[in-house]
Protein backbone atom coordinates (compact mmCIF):
# COMPACT_ATOMS: atom_id res chain seq x y z
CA UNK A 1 77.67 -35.04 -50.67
CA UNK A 2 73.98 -34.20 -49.98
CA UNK A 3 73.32 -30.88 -48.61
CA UNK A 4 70.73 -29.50 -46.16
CA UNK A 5 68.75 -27.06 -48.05
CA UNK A 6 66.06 -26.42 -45.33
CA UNK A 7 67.50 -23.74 -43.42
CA UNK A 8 67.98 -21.62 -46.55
CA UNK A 9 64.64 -22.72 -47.83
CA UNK A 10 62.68 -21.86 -44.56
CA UNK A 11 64.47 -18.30 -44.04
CA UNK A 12 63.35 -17.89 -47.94
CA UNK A 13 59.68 -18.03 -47.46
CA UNK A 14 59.77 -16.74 -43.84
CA UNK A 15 61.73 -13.17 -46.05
CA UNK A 16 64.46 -13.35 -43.52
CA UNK A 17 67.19 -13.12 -46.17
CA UNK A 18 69.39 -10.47 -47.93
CA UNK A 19 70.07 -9.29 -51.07
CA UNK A 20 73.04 -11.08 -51.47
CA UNK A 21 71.71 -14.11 -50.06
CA UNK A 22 68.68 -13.98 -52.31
CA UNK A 23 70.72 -13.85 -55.26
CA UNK A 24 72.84 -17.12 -53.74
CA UNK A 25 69.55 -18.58 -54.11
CA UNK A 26 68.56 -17.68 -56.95
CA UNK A 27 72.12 -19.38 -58.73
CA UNK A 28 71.48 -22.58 -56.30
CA UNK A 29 67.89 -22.82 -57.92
CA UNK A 30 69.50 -22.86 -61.90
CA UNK A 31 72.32 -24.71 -60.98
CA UNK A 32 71.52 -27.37 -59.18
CA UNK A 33 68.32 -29.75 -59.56
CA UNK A 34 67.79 -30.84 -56.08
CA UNK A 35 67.46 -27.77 -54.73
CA UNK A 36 65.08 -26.66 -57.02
CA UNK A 37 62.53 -29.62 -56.21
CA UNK A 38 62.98 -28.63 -52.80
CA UNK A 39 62.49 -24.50 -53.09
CA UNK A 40 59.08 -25.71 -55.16
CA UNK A 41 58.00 -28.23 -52.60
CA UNK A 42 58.67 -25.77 -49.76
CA UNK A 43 56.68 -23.22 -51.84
CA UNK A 44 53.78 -25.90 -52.27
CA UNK A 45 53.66 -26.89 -48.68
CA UNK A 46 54.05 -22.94 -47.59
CA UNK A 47 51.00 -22.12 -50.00
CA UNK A 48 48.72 -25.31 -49.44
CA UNK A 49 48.81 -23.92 -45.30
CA UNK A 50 47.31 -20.77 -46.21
CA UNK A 51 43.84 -22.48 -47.74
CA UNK A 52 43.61 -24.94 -45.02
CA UNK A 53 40.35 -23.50 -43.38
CA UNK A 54 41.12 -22.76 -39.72
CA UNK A 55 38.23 -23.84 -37.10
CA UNK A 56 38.04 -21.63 -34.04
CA UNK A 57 37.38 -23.77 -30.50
CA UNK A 58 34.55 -23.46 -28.69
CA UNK A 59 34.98 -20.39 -26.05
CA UNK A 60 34.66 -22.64 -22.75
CA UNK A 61 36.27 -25.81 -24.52
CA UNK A 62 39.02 -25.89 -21.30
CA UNK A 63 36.31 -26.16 -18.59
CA UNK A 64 34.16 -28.94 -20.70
CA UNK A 65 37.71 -31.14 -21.08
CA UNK A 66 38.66 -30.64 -17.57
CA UNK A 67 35.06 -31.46 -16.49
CA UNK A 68 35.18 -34.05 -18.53
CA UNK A 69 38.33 -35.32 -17.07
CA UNK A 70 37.01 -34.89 -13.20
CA UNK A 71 34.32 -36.77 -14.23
CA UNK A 72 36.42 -39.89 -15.34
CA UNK A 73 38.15 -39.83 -11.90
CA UNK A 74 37.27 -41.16 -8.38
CA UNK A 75 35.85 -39.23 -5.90
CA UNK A 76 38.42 -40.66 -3.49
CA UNK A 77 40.77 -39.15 -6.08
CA UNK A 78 39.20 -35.19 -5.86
CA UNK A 79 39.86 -34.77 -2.56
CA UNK A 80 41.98 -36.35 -0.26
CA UNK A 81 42.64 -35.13 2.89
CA UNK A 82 45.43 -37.96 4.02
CA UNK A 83 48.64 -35.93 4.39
CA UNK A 84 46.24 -33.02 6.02
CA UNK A 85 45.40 -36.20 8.73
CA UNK A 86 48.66 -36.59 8.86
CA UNK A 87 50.16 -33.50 9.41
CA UNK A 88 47.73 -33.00 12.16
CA UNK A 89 48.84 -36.09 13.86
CA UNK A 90 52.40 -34.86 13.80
CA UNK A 91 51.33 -31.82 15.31
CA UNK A 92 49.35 -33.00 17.99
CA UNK A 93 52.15 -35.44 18.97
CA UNK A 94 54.51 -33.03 18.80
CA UNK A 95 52.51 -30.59 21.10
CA UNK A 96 51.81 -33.13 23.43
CA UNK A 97 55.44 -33.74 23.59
CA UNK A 98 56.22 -30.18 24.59
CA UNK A 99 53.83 -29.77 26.96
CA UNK A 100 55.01 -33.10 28.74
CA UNK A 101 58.31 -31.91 28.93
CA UNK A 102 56.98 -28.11 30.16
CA UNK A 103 54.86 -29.82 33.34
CA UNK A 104 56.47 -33.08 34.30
CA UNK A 105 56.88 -32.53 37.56
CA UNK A 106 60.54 -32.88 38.99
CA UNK A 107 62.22 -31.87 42.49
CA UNK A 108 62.06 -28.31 42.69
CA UNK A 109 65.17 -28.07 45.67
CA UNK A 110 66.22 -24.33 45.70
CA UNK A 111 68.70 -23.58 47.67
CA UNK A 112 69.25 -20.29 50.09
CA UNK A 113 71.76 -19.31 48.67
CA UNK A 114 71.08 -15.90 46.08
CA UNK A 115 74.54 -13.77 47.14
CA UNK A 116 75.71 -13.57 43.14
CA UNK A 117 74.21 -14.02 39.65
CA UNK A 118 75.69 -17.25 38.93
CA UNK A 119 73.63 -18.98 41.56
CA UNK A 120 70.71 -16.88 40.84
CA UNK A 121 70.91 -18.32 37.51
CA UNK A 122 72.27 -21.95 38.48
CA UNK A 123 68.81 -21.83 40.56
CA UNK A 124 66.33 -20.67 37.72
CA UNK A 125 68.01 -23.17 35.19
CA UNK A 126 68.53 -26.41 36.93
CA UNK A 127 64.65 -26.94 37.75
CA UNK A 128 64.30 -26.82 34.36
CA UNK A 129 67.39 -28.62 33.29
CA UNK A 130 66.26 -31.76 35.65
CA UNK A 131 62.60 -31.53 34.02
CA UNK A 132 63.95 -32.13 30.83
CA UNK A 133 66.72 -34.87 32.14
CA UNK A 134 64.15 -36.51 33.92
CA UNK A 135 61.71 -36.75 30.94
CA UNK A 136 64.11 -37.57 28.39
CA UNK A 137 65.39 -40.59 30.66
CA UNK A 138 61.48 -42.18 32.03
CA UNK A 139 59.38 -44.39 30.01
CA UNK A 140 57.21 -41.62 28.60
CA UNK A 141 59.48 -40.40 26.44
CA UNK A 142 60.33 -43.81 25.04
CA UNK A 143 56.72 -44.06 24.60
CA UNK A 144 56.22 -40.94 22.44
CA UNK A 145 59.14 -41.74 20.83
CA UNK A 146 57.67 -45.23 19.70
CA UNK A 147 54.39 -43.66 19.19
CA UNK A 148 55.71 -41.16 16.60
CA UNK A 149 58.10 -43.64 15.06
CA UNK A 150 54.97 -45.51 14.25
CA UNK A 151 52.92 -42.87 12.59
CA UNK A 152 56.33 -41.61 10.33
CA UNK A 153 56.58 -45.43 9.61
CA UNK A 154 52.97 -45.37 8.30
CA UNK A 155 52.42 -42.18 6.99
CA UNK A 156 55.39 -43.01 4.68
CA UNK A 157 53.94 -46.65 4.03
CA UNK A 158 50.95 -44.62 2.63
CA UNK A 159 52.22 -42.10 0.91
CA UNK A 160 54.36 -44.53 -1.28
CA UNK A 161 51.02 -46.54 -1.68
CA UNK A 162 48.73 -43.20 -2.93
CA UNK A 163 52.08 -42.32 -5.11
CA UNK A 164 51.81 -45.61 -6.48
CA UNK A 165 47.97 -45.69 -7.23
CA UNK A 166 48.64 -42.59 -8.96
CA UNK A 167 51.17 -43.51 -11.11
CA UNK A 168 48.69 -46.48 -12.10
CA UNK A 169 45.99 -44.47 -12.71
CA UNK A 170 47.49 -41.97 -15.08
CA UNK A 171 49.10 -45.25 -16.75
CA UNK A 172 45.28 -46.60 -16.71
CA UNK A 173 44.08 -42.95 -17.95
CA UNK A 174 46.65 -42.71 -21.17
């Protein structure tokens, strides 16, 4: 049965072990051959890492690379300013929605009648109430509706189509 000496080896040149432990080693180094190869090969390897000669990088190496990298890519790639245009779309739409809804006009009918609360409120509410009704019903909501639909549709549509670009040009990059 072969036996993984690297553990012991490693915490062995790293001084992590005990006395006791030390002296296990010590026995496993006389008595058996294999490890012995090892604990000299370890010691070899361990030594020959200390007179490698270590070069220091250049101060501003990270800007150079990532200029470097910037360079490589597209313009169209630095900045794009799609899901910005698209966002703003949504917003616009969305605004134009709620201000349709606000001042469609509808059939203000009030009604004399102001002797309790409840009808004070029934008043105030249902002007508002048939606003709403009578905008969510009519064509112009169906046409927002369909308008927005569309630009979800194709904002998506584009978004999966940058993603996939992408994709291909980090495969194209590697």
């Amino acid at each position: 049965m072969k036996t993984n000496f690297d553990d012991i080896l490693n915490k062995l040149i790293d001084s992590e072990l005990s006395i006791n432990e030390i002296n296990k080693v010590k026995s496993l180094n006389e008595s058996n051959p294999e490890f012995n190869i090892k604990l000299r090969t370890h010691q070899f390897v361990h030594n020959s890492l200390f007179d490698i000669k270590v070069i220091e990088a250049p101060k501003n190496i990270t800007e150079k690379v990532m200029k470097n990298i910037l360079s490589k890519v597209s313009v169209k790639y630095q900045k794009s300013y799609f899901f910005r245009t698209v966002i703003s779309i949504l917003i616009v739409s969305l605004l134009t929605v709620f201000f349709m809804i606000v001042f469609y006009p509808a059939n203000q009918n009030y009604t004399s009648e102001t002797d309790s609360l409840f009808n004070q409120m029934t008043q105030m509410i249902e002007p508002i109430l048939n606003k709403f009704s009578n905008f969510f019903l009519g064509e112009t909501f169906k046409s927002i509706g369909g308008l927005i639909s569309v630009i979800i549709l194709l904002s998506f549509y584009f978004i999966i189509h940058t993603h996939k670009e992408f994709k291909q040009k980090i495969n194209d990059f590697s």
